[in-house]
N, C-alpha and C. Protein backbone atom coordinates (compact mmCIF):
# COMPACT_ATOMS: atom_id res chain seq x y z
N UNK A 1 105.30 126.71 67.05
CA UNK A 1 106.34 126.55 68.04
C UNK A 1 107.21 125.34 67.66
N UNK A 2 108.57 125.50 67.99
CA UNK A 2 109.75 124.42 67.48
C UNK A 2 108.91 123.42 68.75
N UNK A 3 109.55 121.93 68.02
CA UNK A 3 108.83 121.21 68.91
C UNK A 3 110.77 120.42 69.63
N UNK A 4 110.47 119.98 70.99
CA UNK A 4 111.70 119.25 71.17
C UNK A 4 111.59 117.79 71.12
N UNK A 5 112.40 117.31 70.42
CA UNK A 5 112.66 116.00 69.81
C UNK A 5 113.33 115.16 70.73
N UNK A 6 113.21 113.66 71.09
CA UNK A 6 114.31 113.13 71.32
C UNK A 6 114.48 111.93 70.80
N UNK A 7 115.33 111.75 70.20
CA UNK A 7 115.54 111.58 68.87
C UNK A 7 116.97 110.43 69.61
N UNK A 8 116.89 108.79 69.36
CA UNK A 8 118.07 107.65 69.80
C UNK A 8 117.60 107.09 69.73
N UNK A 9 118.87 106.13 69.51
CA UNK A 9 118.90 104.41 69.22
C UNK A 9 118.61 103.50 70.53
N UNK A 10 117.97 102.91 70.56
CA UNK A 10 117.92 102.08 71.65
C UNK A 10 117.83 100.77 71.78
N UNK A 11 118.97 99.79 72.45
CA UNK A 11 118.38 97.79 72.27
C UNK A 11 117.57 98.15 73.15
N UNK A 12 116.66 96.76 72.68
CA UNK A 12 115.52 95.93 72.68
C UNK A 12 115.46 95.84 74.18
N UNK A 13 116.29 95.85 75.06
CA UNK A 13 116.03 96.11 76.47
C UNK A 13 116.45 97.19 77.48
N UNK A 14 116.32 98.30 76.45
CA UNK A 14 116.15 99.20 77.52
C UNK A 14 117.59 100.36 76.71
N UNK A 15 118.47 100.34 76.16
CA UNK A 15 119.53 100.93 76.64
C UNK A 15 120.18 101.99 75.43
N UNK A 16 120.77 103.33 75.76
CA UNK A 16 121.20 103.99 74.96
C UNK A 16 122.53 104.07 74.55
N UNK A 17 123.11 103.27 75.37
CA UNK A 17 124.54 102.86 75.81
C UNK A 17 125.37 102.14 76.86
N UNK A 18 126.35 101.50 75.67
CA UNK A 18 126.51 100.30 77.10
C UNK A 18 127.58 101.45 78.32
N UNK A 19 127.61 100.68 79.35
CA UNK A 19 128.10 101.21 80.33
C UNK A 19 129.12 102.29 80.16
N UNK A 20 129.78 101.75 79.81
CA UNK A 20 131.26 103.12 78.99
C UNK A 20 131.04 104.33 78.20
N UNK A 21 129.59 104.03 77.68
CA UNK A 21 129.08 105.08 76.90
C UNK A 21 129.34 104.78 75.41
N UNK A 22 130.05 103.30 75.30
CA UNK A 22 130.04 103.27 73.80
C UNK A 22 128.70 102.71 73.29
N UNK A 23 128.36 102.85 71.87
CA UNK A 23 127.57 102.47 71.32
C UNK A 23 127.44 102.01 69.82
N UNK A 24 128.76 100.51 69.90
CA UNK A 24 129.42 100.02 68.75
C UNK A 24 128.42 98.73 68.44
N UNK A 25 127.45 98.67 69.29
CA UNK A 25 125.89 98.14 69.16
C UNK A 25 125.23 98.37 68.00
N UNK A 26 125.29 99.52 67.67
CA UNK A 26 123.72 100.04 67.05
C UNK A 26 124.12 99.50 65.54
N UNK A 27 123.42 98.82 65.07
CA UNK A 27 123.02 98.87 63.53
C UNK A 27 123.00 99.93 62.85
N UNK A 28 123.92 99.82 61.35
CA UNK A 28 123.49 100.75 60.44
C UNK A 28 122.56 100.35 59.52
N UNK A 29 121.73 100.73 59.12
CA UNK A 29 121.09 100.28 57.58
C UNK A 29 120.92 101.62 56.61
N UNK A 30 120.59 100.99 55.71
CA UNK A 30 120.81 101.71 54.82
C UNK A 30 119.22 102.76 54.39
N UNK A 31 118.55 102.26 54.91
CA UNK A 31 116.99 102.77 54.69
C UNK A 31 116.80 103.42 55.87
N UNK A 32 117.86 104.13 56.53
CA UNK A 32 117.30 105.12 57.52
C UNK A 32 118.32 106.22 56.34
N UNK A 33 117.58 107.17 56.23
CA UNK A 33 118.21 108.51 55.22
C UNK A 33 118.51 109.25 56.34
N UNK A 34 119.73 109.53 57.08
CA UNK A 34 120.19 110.32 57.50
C UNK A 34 120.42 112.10 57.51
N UNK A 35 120.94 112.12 56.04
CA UNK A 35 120.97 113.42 55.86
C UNK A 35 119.61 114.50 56.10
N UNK A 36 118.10 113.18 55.61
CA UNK A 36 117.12 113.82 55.71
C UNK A 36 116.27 113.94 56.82
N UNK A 37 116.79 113.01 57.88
CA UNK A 37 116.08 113.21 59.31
C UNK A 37 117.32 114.57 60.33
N UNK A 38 118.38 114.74 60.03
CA UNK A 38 119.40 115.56 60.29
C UNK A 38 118.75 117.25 60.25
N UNK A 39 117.85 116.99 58.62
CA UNK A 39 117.56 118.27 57.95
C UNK A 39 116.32 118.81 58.77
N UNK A 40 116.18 118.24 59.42
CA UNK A 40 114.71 118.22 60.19
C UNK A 40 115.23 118.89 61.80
N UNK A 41 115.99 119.18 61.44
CA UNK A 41 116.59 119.84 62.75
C UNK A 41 117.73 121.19 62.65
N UNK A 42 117.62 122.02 63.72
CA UNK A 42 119.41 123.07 63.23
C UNK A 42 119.57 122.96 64.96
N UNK A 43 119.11 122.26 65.81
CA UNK A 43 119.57 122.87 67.00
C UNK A 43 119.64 121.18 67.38
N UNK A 44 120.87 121.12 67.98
CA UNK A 44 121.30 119.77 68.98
C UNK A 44 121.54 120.03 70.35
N UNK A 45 120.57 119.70 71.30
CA UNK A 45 120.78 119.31 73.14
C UNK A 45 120.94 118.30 73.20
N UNK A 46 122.41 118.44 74.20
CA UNK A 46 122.99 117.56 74.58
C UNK A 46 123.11 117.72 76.25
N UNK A 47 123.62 116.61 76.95
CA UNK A 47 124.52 116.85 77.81
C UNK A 47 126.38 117.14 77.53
N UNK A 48 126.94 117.25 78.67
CA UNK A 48 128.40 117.32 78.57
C UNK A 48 129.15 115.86 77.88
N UNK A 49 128.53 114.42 78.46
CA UNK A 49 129.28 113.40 77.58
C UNK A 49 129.01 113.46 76.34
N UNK A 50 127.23 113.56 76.20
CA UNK A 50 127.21 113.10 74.48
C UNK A 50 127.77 114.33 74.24
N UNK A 51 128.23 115.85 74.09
CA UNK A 51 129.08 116.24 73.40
C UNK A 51 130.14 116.08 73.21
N UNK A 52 130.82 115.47 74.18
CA UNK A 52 132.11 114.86 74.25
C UNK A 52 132.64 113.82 73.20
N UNK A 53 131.27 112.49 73.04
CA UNK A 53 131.64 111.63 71.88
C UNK A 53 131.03 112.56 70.39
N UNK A 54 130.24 114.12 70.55
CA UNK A 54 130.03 114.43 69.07
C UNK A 54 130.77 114.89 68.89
N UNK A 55 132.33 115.83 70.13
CA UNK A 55 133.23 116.50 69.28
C UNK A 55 134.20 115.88 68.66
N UNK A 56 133.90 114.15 69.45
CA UNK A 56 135.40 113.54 68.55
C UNK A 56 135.14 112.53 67.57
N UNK A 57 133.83 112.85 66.67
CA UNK A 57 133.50 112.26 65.74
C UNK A 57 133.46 113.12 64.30
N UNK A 58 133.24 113.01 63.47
CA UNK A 58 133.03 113.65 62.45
C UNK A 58 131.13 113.44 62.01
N UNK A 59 130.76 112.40 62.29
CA UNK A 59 129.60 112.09 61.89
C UNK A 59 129.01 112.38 60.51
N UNK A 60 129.90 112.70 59.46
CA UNK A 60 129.62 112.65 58.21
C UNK A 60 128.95 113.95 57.63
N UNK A 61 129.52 114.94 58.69
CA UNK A 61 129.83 116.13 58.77
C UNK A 61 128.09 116.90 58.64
N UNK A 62 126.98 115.90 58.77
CA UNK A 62 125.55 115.85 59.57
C UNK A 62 125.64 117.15 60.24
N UNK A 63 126.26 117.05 60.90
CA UNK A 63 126.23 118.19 61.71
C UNK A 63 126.58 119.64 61.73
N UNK A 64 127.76 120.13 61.02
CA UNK A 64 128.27 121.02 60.52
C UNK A 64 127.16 122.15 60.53
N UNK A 65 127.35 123.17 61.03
CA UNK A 65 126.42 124.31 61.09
C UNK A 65 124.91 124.63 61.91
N UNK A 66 125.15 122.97 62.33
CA UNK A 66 123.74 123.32 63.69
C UNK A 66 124.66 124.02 64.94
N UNK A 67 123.23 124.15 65.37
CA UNK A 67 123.90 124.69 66.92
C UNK A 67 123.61 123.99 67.38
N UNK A 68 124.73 124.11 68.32
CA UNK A 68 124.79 122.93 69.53
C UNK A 68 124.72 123.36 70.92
N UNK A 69 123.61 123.21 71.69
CA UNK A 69 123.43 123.36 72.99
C UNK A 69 124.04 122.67 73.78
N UNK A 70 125.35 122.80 75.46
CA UNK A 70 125.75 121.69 75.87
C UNK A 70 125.06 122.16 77.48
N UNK A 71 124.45 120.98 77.80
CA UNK A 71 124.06 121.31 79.48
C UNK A 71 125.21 121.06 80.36
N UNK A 72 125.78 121.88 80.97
CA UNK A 72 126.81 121.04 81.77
C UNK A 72 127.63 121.86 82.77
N UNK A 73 127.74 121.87 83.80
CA UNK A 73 128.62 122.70 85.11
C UNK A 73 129.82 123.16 84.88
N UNK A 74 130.94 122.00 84.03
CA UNK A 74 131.79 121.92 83.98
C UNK A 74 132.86 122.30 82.55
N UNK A 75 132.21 122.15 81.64
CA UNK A 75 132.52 121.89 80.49
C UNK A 75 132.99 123.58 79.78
N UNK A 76 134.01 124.03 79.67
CA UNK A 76 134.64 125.26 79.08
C UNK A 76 134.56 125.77 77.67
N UNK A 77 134.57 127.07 77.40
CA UNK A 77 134.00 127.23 75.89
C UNK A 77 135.24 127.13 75.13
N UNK A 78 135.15 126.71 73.91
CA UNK A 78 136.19 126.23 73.07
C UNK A 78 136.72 127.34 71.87
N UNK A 79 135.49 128.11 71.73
CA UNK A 79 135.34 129.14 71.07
C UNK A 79 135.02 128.69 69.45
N UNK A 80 134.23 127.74 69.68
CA UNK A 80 133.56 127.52 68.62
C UNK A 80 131.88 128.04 68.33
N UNK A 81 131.93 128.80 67.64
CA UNK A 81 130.42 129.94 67.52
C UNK A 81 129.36 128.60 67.41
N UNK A 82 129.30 127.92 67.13
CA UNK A 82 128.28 126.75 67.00
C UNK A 82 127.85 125.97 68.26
N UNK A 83 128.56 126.53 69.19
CA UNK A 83 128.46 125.87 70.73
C UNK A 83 127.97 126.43 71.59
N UNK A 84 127.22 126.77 72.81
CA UNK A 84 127.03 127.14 73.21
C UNK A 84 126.56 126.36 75.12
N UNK A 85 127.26 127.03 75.99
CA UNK A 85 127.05 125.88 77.00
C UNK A 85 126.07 126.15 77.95
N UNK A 86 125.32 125.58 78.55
CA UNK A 86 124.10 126.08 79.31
C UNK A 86 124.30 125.73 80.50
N UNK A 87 124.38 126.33 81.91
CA UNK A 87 125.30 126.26 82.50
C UNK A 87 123.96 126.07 84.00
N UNK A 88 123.45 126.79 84.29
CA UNK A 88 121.94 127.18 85.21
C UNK A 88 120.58 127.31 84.06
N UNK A 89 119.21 127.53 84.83
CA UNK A 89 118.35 127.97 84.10
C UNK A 89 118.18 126.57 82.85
N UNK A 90 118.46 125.37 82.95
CA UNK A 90 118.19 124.60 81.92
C UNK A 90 116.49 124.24 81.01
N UNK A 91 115.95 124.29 81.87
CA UNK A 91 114.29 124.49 82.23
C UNK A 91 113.88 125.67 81.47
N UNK A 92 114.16 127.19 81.96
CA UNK A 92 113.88 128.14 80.95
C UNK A 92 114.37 128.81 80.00
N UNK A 93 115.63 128.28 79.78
CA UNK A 93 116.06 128.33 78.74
C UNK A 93 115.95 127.57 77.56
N UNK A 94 115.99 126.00 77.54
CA UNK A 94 114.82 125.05 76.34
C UNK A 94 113.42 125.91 76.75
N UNK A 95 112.76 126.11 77.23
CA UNK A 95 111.35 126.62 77.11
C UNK A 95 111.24 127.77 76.26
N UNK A 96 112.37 128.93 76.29
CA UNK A 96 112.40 129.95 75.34
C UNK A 96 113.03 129.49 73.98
N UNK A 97 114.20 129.21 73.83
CA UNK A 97 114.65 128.29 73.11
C UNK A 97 113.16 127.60 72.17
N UNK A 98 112.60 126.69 72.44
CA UNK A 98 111.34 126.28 71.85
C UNK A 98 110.74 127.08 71.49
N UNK A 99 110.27 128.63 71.62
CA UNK A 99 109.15 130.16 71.44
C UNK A 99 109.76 130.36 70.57
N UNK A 100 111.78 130.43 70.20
CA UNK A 100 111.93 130.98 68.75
C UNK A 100 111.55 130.32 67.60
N UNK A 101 111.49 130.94 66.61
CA UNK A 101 111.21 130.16 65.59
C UNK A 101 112.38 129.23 64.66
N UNK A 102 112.31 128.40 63.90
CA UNK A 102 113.30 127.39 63.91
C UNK A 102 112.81 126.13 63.76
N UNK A 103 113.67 125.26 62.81
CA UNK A 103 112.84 123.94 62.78
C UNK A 103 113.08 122.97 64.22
N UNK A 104 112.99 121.98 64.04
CA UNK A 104 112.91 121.14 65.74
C UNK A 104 114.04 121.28 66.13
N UNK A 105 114.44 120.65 67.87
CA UNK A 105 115.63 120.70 68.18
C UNK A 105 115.67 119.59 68.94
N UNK A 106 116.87 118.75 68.31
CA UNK A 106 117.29 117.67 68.67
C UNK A 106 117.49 117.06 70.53
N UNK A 107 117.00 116.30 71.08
CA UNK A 107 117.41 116.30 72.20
C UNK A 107 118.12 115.09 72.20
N UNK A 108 118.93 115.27 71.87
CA UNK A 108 120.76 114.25 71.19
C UNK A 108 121.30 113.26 72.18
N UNK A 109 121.08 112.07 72.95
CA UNK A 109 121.50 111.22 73.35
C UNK A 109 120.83 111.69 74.89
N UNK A 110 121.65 111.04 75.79
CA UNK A 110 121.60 111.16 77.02
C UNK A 110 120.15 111.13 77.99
N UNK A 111 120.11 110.21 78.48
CA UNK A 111 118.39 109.66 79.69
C UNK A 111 118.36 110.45 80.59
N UNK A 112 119.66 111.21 81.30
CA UNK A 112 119.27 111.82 82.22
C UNK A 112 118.73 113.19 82.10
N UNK A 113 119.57 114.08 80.99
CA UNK A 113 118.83 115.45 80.25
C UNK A 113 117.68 114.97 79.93
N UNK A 114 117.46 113.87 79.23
CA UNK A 114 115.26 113.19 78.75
C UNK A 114 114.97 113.75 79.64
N UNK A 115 115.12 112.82 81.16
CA UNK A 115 114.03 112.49 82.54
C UNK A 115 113.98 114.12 82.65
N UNK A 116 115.16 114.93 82.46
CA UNK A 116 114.98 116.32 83.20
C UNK A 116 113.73 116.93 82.54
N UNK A 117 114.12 116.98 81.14
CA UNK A 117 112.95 117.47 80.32
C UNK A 117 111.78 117.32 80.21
N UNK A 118 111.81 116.32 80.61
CA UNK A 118 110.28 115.47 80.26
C UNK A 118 109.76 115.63 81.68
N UNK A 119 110.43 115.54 82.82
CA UNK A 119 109.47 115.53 83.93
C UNK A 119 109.01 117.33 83.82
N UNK A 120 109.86 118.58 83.46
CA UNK A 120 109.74 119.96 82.94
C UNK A 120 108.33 119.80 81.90
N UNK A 121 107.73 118.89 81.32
CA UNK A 121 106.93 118.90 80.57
C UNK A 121 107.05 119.63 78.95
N UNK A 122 108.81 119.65 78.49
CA UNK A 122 109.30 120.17 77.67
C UNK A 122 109.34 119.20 76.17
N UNK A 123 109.23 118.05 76.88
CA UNK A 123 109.80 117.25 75.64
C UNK A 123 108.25 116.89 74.88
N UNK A 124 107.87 117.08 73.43
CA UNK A 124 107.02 116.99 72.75
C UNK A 124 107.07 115.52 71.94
N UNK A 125 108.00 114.79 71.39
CA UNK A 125 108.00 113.79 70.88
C UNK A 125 109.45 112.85 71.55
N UNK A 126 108.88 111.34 71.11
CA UNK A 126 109.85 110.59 71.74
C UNK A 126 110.11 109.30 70.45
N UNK A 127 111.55 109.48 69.92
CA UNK A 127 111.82 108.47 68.61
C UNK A 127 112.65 108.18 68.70
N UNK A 128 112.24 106.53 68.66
CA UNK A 128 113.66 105.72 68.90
C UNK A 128 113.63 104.75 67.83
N UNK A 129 114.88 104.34 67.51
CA UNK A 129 115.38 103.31 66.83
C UNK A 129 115.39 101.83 67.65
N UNK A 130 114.63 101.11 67.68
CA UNK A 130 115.03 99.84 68.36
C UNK A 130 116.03 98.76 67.69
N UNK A 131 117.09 98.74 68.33
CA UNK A 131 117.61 97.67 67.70
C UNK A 131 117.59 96.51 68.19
N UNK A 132 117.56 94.93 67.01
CA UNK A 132 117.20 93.87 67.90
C UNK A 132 118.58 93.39 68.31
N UNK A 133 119.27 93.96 69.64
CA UNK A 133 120.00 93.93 70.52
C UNK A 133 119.51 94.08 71.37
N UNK A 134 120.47 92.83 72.45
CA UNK A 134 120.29 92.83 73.92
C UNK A 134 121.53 93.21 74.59
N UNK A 135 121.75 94.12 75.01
CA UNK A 135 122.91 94.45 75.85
C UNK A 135 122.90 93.61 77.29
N UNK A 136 122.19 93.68 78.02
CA UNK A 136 121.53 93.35 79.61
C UNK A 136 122.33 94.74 80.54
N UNK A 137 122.87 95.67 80.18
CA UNK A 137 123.45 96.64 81.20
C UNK A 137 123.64 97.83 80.63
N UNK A 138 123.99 99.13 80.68
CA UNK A 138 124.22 99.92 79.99
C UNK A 138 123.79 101.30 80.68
N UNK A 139 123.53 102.50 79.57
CA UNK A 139 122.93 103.35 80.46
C UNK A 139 121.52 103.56 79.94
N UNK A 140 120.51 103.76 80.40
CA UNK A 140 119.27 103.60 80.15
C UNK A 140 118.66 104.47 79.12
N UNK A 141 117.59 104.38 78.69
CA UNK A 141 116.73 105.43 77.60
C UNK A 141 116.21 106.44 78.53
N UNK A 142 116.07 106.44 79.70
CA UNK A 142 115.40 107.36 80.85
C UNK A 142 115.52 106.82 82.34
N UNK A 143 116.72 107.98 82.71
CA UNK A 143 116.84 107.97 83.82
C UNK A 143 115.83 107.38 84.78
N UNK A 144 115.80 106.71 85.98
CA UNK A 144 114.70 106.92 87.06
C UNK A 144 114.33 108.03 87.87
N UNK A 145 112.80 107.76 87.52
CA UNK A 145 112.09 109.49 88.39
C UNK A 145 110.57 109.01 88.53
N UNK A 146 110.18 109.96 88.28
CA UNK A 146 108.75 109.93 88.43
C UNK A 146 108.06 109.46 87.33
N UNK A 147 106.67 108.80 87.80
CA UNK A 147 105.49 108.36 85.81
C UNK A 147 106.03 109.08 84.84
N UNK A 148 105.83 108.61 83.81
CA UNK A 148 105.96 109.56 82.57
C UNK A 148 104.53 110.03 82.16
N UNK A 149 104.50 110.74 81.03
CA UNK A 149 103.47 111.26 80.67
C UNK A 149 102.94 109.82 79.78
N UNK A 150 101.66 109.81 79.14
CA UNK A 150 101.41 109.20 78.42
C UNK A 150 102.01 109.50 77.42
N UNK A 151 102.20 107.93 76.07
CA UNK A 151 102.90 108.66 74.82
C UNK A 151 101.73 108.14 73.75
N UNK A 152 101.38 108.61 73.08
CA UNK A 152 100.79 108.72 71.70
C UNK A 152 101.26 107.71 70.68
N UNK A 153 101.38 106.85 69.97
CA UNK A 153 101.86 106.31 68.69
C UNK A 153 101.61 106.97 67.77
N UNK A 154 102.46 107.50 66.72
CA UNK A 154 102.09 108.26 65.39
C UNK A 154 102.69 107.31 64.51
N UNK A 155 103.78 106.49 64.76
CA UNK A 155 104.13 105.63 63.26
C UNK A 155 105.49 104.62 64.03
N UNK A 156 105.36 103.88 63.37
CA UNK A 156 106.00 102.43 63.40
C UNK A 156 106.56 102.15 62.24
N UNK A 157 107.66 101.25 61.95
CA UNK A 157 108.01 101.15 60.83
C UNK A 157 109.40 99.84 60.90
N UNK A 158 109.31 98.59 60.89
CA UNK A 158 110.16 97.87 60.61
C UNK A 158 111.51 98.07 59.30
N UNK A 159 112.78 97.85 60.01
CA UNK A 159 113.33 98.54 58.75
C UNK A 159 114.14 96.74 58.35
N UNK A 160 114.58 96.04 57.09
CA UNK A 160 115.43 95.55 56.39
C UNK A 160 116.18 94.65 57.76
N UNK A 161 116.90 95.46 58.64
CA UNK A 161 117.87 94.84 59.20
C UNK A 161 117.31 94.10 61.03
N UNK A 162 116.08 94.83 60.70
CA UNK A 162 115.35 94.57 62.39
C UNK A 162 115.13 95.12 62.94
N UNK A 163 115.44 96.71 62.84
CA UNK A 163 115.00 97.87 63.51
C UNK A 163 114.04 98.38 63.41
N UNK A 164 113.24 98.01 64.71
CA UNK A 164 111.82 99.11 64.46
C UNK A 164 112.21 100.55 64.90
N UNK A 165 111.71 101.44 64.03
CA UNK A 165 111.48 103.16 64.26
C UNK A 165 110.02 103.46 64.52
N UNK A 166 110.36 103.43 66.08
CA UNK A 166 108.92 103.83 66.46
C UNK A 166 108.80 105.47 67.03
N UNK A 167 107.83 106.62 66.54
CA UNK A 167 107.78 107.60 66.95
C UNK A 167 106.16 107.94 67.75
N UNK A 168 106.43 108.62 69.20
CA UNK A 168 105.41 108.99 69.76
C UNK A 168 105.19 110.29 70.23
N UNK A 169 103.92 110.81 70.58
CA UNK A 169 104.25 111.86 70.66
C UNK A 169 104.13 112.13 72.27
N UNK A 170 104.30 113.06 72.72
CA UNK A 170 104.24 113.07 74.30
C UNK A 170 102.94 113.59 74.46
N UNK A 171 101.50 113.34 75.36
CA UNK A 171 100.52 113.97 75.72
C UNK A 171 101.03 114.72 77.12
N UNK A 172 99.94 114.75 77.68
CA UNK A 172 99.78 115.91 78.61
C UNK A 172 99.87 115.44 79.83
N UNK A 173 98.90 114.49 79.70
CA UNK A 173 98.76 113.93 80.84
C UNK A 173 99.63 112.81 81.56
N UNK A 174 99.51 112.31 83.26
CA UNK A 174 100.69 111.86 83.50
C UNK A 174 99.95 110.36 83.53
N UNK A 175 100.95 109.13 83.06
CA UNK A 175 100.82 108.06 83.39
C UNK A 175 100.04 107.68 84.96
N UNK A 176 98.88 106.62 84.64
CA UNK A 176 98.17 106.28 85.59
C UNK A 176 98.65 104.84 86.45
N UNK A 177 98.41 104.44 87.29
CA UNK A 177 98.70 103.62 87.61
C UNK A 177 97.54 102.02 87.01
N UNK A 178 97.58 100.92 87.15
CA UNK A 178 96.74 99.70 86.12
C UNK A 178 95.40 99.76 87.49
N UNK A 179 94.20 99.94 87.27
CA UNK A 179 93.32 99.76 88.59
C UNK A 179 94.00 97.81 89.23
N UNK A 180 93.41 98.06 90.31
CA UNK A 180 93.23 96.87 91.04
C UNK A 180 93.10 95.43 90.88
N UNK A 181 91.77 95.45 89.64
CA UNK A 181 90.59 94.18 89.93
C UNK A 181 91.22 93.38 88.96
């Protein structure tokens, strides 16, 4: 089974973007291989903004030929075959979506599509880029809701410029509260 990814950059306190939604924050380095964590994917979920900043980027053309899932009420088809907008049914549609076969699928920016997913019990791994930035405001890595599940550590990795890439995986079970004593 495709597993769902969510896959962002995040400072050191908390954030996927500063308030406006820009994210002229994040560090590049050169020892994150792009093309080859890209390849590791053909399907991108988004919400309606982050597609908004992927249609008016080029991104080094990374993207070119995935499909792109957009969650969103509002957002009109452009008539680009690579798009596709998800409109109701968000829940069972990533759930089938995941049954086809296919390598992973990106769950591409945005905390509040995470919290949806993840409280759905959809989201399988959680990888972020930490950068050593402090914003103090912004929009968060995950919406507010309910515990999360526990997460797993599978790998850590300090990169050159200060960025840890830490990847976990999502278990099953839901976050406990610390006992008492």
């Amino acid at each position: 089974m495709r597993r769902l990814r969510y896959n962002a950059a995040m400072s050191l306190d908390g954030y996927i973007a500063r308030p406006d939604g820009s994210y002229d924050w994040i560090i590049m380095d050169d020892a994150i291989d792009f093309p080859a964590l890209f390849a590791e994917f053909d399907t991108l979920l988004m919400g309606r903004k982050t597609y908004e900043v992927v249609r008016s980027e080029d991104m080094g053309g990374l993207i070119t030929g995935m499909k792109k899932l957009v969650v969103s009420r509002t957002l009109q088809p452009e008539g680009d075959p690579n798009v596709a907008i998800i409109r109701e049914n968000v829940i069972d549609t990533v759930a089938a979506l995941k049954a086809i076969p296919g390598k992973d699928i990106w769950l591409f920016g945005g905390g509040v599509l995470f919290r949806h997913l993840l409280d759905a019990s959809l989201v399988d791994a959680v990888e972020l880029a930490v950068m050593p930035v402090l914003l103090s405001e912004g929009i968060p890595v995950l919406a507010p809701g309910r515990p999360s599940p526990v997460l797993r550590l599978e790998s850590r990795q300090t990169l050159p410029s200060g960025i840890m890439m830490l990847k976990y995986a999502v278990t099953s079970r839901a976050a406990q509260p610390a006992p008492d004593h």
